[in-house]
C-alpha atoms as a PDB file:
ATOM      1  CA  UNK A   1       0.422 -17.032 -13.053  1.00  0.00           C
ATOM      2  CA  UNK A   2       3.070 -15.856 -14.939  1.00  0.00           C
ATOM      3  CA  UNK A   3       6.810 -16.034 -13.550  1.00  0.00           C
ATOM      4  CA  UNK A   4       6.963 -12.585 -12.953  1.00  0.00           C
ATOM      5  CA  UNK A   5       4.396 -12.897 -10.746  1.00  0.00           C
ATOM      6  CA  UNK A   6       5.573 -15.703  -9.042  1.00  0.00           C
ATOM      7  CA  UNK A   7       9.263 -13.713  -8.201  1.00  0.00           C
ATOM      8  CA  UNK A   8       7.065 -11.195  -7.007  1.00  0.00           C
ATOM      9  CA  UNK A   9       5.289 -13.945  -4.666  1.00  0.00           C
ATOM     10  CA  UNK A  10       8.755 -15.495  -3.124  1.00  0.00           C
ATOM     11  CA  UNK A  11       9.781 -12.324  -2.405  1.00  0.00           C
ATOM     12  CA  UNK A  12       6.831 -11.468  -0.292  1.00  0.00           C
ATOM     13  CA  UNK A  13       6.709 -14.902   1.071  1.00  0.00           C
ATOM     14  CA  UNK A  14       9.940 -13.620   3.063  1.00  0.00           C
ATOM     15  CA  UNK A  15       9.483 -10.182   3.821  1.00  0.00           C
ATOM     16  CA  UNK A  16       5.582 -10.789   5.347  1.00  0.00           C
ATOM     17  CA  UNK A  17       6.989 -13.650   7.058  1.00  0.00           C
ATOM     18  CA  UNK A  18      10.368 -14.612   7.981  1.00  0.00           C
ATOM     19  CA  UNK A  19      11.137 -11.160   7.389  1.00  0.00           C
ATOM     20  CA  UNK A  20       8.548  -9.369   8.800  1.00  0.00           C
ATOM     21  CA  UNK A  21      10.554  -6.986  11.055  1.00  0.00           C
ATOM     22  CA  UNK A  22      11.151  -5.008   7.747  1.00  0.00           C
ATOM     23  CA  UNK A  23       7.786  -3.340   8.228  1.00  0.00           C
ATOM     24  CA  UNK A  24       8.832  -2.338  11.879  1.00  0.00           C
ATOM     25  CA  UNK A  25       9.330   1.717  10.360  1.00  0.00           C
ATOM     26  CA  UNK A  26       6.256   1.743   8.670  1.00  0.00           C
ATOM     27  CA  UNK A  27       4.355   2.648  11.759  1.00  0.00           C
ATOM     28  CA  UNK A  28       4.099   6.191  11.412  1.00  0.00           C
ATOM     29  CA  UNK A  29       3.105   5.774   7.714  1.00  0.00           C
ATOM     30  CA  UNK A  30       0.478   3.648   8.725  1.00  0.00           C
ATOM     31  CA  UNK A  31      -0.855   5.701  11.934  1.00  0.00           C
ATOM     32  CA  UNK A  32      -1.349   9.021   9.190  1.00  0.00           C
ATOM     33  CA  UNK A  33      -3.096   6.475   7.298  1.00  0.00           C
ATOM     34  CA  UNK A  34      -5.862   5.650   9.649  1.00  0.00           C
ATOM     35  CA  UNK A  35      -6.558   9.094  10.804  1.00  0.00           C
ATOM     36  CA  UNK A  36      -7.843   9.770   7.038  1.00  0.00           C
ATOM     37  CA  UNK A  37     -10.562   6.659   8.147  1.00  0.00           C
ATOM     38  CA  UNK A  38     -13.692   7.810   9.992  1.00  0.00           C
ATOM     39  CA  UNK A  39     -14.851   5.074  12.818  1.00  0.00           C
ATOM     40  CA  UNK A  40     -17.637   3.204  11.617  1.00  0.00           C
ATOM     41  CA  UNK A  41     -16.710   2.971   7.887  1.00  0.00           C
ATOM     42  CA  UNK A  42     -15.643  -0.290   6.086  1.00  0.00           C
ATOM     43  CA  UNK A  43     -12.603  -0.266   4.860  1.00  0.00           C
ATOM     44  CA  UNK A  44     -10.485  -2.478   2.813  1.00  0.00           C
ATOM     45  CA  UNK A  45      -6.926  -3.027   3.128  1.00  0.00           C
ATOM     46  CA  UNK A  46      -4.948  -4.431   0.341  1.00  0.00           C
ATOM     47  CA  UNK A  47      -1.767  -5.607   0.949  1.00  0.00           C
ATOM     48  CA  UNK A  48      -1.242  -6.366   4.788  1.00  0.00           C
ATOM     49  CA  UNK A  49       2.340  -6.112   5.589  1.00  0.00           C
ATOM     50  CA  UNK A  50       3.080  -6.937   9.709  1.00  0.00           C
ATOM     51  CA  UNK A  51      -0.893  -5.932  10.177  1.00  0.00           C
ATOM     52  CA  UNK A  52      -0.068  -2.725  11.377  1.00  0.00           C
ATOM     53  CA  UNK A  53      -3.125  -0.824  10.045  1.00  0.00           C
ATOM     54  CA  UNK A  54      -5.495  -3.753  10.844  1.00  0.00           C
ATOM     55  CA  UNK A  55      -4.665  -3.045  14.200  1.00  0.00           C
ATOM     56  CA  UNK A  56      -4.329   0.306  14.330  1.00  0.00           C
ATOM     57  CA  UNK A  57      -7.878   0.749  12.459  1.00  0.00           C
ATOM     58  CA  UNK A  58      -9.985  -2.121  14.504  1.00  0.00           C
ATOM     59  CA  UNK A  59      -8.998   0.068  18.058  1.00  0.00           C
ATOM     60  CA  UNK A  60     -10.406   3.151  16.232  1.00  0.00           C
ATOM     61  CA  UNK A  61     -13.632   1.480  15.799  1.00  0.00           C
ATOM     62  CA  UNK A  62     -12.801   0.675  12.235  1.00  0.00           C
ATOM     63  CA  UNK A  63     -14.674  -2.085  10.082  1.00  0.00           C
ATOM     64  CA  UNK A  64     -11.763  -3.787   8.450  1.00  0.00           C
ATOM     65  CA  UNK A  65     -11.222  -6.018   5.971  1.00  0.00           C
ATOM     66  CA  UNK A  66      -8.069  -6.951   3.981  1.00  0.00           C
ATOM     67  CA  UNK A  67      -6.222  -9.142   1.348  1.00  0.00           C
ATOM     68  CA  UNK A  68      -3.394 -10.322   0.517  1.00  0.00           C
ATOM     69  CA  UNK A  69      -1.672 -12.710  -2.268  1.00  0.00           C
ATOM     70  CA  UNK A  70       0.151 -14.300   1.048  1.00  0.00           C
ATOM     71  CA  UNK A  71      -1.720 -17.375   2.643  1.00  0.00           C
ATOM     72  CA  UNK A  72       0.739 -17.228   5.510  1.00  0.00           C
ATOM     73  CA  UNK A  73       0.467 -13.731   5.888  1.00  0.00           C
ATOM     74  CA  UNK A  74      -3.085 -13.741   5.876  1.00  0.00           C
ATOM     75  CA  UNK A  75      -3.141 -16.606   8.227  1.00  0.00           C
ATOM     76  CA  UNK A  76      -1.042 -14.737  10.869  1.00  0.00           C
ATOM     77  CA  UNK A  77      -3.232 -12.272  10.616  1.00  0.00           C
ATOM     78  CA  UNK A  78      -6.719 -13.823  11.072  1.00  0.00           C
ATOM     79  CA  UNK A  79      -4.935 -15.260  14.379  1.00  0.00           C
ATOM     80  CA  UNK A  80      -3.859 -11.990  15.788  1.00  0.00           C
ATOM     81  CA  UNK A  81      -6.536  -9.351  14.674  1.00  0.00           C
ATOM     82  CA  UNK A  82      -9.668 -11.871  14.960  1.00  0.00           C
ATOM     83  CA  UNK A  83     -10.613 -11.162  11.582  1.00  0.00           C
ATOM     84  CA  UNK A  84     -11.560 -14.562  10.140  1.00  0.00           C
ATOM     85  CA  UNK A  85     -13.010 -14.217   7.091  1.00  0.00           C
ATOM     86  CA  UNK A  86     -12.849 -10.233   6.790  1.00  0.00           C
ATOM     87  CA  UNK A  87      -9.047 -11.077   5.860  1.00  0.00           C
ATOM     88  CA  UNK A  88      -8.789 -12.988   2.178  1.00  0.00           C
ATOM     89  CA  UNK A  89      -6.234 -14.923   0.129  1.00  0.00           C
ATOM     90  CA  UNK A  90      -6.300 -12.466  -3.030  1.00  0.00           C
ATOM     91  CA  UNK A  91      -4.577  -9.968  -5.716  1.00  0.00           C
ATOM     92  CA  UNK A  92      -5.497  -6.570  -6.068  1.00  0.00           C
ATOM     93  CA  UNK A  93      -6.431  -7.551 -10.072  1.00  0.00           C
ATOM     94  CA  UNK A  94      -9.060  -9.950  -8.981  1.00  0.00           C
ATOM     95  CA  UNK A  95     -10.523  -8.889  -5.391  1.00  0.00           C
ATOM     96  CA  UNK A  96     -12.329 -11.665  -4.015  1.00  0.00           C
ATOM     97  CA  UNK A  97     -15.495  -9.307  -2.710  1.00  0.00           C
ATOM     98  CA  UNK A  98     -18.863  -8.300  -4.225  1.00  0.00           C
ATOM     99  CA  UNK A  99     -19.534  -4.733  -5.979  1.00  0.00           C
ATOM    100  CA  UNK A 100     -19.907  -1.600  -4.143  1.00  0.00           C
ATOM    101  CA  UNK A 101     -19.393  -3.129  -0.879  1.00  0.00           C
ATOM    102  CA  UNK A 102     -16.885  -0.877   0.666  1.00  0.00           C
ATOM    103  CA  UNK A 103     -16.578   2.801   2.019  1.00  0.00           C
ATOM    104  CA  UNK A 104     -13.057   3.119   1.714  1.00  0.00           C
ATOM    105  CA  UNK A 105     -10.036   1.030   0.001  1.00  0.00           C
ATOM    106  CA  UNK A 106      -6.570   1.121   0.793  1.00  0.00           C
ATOM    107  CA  UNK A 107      -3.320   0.453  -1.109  1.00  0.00           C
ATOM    108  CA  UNK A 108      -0.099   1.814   0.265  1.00  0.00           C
ATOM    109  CA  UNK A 109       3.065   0.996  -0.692  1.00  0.00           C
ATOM    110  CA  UNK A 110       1.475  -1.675  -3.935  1.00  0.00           C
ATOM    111  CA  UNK A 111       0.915   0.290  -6.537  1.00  0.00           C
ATOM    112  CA  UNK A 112       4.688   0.841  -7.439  1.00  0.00           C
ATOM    113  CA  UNK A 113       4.989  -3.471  -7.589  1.00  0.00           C
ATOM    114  CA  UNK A 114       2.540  -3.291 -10.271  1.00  0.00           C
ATOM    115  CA  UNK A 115       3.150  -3.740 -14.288  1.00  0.00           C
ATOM    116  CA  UNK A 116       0.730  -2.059 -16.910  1.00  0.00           C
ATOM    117  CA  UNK A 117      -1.671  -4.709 -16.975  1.00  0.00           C
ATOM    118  CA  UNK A 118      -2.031  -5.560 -13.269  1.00  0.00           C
ATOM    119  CA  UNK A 119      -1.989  -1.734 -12.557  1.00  0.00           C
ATOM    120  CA  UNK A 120      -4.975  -1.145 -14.900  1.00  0.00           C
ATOM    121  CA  UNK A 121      -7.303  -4.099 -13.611  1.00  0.00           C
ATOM    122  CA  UNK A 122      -6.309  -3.276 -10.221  1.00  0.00           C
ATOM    123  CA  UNK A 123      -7.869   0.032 -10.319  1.00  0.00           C
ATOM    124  CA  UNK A 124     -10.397  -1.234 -12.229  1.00  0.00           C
ATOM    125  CA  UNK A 125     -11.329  -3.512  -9.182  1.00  0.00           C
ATOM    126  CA  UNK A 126     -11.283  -0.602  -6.514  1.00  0.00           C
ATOM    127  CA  UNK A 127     -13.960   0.970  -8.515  1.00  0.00           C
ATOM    128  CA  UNK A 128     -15.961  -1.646  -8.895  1.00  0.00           C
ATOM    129  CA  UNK A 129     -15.666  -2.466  -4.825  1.00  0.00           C
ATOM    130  CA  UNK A 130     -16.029   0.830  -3.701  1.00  0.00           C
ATOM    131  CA  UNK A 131     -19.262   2.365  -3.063  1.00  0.00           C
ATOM    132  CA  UNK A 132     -20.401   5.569  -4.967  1.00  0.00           C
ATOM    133  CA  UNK A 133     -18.275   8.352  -3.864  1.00  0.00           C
ATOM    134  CA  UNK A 134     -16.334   5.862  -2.011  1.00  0.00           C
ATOM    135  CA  UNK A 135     -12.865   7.146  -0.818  1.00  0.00           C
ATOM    136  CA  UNK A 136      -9.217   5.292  -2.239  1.00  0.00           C
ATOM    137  CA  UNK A 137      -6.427   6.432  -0.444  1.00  0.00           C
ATOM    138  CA  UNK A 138      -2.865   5.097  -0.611  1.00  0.00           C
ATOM    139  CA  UNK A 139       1.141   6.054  -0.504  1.00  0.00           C
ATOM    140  CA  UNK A 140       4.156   5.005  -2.929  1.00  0.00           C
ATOM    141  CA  UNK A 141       7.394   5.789  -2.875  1.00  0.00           C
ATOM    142  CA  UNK A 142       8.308   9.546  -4.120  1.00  0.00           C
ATOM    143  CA  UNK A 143      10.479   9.718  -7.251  1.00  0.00           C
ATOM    144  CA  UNK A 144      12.091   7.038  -6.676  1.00  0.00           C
ATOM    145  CA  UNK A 145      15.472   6.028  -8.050  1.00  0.00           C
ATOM    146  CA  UNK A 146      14.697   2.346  -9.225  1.00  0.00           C
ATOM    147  CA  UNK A 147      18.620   1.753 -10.010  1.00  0.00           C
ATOM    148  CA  UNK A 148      19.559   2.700  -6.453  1.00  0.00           C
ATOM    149  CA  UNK A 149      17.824  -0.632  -5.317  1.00  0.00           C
ATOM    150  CA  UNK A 150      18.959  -2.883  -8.022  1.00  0.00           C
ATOM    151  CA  UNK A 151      20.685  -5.975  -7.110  1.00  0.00           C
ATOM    152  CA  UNK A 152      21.737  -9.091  -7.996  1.00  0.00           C
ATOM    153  CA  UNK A 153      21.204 -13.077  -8.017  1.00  0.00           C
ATOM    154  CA  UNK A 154      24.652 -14.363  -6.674  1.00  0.00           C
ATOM    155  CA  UNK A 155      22.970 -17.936  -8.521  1.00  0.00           C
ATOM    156  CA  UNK A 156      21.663 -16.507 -11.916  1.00  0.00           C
ATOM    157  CA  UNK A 157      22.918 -13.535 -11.894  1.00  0.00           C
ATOM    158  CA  UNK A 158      19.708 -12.084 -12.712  1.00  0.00           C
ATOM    159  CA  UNK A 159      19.606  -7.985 -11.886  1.00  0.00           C
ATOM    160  CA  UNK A 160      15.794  -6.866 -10.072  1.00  0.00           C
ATOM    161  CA  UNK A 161      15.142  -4.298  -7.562  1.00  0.00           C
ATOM    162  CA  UNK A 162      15.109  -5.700  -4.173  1.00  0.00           C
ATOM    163  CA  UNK A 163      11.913  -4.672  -3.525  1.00  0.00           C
ATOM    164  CA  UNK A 164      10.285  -5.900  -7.125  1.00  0.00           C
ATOM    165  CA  UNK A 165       9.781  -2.287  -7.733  1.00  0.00           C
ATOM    166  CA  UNK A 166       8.300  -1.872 -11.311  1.00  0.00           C
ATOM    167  CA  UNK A 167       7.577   1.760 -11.695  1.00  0.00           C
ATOM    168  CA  UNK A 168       8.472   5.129  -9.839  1.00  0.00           C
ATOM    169  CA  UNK A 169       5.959   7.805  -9.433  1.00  0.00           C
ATOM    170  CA  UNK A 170       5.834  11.894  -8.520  1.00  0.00           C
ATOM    171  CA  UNK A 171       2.589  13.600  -8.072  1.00  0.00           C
ATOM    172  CA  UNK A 172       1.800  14.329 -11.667  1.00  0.00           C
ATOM    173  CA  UNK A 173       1.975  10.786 -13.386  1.00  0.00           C
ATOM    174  CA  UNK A 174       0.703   9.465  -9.659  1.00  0.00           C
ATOM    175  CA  UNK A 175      -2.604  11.619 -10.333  1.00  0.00           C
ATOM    176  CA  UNK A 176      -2.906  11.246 -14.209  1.00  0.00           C
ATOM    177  CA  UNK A 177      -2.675   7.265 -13.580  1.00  0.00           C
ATOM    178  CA  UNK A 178      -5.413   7.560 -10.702  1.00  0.00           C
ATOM    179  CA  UNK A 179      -7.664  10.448 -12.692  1.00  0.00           C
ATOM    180  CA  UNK A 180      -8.565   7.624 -15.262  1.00  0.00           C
ATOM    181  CA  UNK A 181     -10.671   6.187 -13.182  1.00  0.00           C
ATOM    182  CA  UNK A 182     -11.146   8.591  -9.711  1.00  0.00           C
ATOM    183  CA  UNK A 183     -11.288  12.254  -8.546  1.00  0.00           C
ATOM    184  CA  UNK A 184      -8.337  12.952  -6.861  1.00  0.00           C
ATOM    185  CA  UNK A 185      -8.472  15.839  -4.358  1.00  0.00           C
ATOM    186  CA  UNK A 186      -5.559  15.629  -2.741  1.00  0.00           C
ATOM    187  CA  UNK A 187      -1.295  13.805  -3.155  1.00  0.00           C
ATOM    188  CA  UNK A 188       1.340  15.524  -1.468  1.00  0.00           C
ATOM    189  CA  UNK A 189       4.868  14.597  -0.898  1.00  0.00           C
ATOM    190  CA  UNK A 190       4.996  13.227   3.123  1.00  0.00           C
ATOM    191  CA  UNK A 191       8.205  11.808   5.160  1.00  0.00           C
ATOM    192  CA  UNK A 192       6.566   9.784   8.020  1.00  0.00           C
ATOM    193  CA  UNK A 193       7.994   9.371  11.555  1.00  0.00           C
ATOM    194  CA  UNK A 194       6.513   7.072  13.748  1.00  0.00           C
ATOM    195  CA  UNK A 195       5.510   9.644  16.800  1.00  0.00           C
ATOM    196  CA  UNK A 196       3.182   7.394  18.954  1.00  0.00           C
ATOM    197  CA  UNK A 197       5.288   4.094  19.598  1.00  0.00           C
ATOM    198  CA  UNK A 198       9.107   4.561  19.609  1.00  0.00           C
ATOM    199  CA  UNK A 199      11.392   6.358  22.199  1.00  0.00           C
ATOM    200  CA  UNK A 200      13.120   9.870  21.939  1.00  0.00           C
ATOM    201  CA  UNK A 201      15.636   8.661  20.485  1.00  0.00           C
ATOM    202  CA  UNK A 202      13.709   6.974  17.322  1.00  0.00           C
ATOM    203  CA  UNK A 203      12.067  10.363  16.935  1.00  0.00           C
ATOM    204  CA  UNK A 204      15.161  12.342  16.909  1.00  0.00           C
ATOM    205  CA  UNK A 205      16.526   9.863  14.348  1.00  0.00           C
ATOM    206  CA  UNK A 206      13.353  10.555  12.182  1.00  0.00           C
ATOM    207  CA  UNK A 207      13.956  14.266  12.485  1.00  0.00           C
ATOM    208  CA  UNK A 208      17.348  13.933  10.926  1.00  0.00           C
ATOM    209  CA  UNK A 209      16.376  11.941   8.170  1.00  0.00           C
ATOM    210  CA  UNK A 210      13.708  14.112   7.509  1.00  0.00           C
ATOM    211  CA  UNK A 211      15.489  16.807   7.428  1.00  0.00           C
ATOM    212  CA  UNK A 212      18.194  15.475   5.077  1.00  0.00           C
ATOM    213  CA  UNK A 213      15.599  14.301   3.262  1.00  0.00           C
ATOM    214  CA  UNK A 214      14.216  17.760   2.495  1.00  0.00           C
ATOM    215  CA  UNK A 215      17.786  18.888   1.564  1.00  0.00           C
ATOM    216  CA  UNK A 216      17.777  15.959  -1.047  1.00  0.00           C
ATOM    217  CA  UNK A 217      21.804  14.878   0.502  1.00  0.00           C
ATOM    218  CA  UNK A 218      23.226  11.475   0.454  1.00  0.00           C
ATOM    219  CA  UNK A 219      21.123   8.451   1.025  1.00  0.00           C
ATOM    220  CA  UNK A 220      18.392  10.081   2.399  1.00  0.00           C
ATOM    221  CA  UNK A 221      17.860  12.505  -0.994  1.00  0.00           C
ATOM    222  CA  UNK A 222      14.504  10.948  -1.827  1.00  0.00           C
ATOM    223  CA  UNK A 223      12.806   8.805   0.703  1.00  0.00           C
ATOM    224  CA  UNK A 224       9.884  10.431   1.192  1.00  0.00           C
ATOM    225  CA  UNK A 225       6.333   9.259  -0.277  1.00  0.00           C
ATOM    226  CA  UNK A 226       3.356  10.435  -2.300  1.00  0.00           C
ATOM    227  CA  UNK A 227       0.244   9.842   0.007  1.00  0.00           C
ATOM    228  CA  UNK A 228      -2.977   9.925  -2.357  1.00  0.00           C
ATOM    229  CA  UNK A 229      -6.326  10.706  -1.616  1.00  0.00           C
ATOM    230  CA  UNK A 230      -9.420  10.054  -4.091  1.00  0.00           C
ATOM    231  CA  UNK A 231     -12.688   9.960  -4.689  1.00  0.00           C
ATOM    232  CA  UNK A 232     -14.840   6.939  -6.655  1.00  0.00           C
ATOM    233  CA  UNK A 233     -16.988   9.622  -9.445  1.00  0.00           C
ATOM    234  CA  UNK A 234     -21.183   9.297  -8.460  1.00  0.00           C
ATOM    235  CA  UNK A 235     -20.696   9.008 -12.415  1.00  0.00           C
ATOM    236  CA  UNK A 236     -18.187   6.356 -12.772  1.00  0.00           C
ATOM    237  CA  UNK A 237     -20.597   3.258 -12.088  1.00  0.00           C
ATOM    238  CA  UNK A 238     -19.044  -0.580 -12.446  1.00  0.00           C
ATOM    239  CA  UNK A 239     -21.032  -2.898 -14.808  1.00  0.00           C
ATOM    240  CA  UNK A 240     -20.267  -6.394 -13.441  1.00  0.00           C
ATOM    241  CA  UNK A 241     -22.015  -7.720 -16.346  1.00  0.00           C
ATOM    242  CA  UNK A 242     -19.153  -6.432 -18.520  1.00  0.00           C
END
């Protein structure tokens, strides 16, 4: 593993676990997410946050399964979604399940952590795991401003963005990255407010920001995200003798 990898790792480590309340606005991003899955369909999650979507899939009559690099994570989650095995220690480069075994593969909010290489095998391994004409459907982060999130080791003094953001993405180089490998039939620029579980005032809040976020002012100029929706090709086949 190399030490990039490893940053990445005790970074996770905190937000999936000690900080795990930083996933608490993600609720509404996750709820559009799951009403793109049809009941019935197996679906793989990768990258499992507070186990929103686990939850919010399994009640819809979901089959899902997920993984995550975080053994504590994944732990936590096996305990409070019943998932036992369905849920694996694992990277998106490497995914610890067999070819063509799933309907549908999710990855929102991961691929922007990725570097060149990892991004590349990584979509490599959704092809190979999804069935033909299986469907991959994701969000990142819209145009990003990587600098705007740059901070600093008080120890080391070492700069990195706080979220180990490698890479910012709009719709075009989101959709030439993903047309290597998939058809993509739909990305779109989204702001998601969490309708179903928070109070009026949460939802007012959300229609602010939204709104300022629209107008491109202040803080709130780009937080919106790119939500993705493509297809595996009946002609793009995965060789696992390769």
């Amino acid at each position: 593993m190399s030490p990039n990898n490893e940053n990445q790792d005790k970074i996770w480590d905190y937000f999936q676990n000690e900080g795990v309340e930083s996933f608490s606005q993600s609720r509404g991003r996750q709820e559009f997410l799951v009403r793109h899955i049809s009941h019935g369909m197996r679906v793989l999650n990768i990258g499992v946050g507070d186990g929103a979507l686990e939850m919010l899939a399994a009640a819809k009559g979901v089959d899902i399964w997920s993984i995550d690099p975080n053994e504590r994570a994944i732990d936590r989650l096996r305990k409070t979604s019943n998932l036992s095995e369905k849920a694996k220690v694992g990277y998106s480069q490497k995914i610890p399940f067999p070819d063509e075994y799933f309907d549908c593969v999710v990855m929102s909010e991961v691929l922007e952590h990725l570097d060149d290489d990892v991004m590349e095998a990584s979509l490599d391994e959704v092809c190979r795991v999804l069935n033909s004409n299986g469907l991959f459907i994701g969000t990142v982060p819209a145009r990003e401003r990587l600098n705007d999130q740059k901070v600093v080791c008080p120890q080391c003094g070492c700069h990195f963005h706080r979220w180990h953001h490698k890479r910012s993405f709009n719709i075009e180089t989101l959709t030439r990255v993903l047309s290597t490998r998939f058809v993509v039939r739909n990305s779109m620029e989204k702001f998601f407010i969490d309708w179903e579980s928070v109070g009026l005032c949460r939802k007012i809040q959300g229609l602010v920001k939204m709104f300022l976020s629209w107008l491109e002012i202040g803080t709130y100029g780009i937080c919106r995200n790119i939500y993705f929706e493509a297809y595996k090709s009946s002609n793009n086949t995965y060789d696992s003798k390769t």
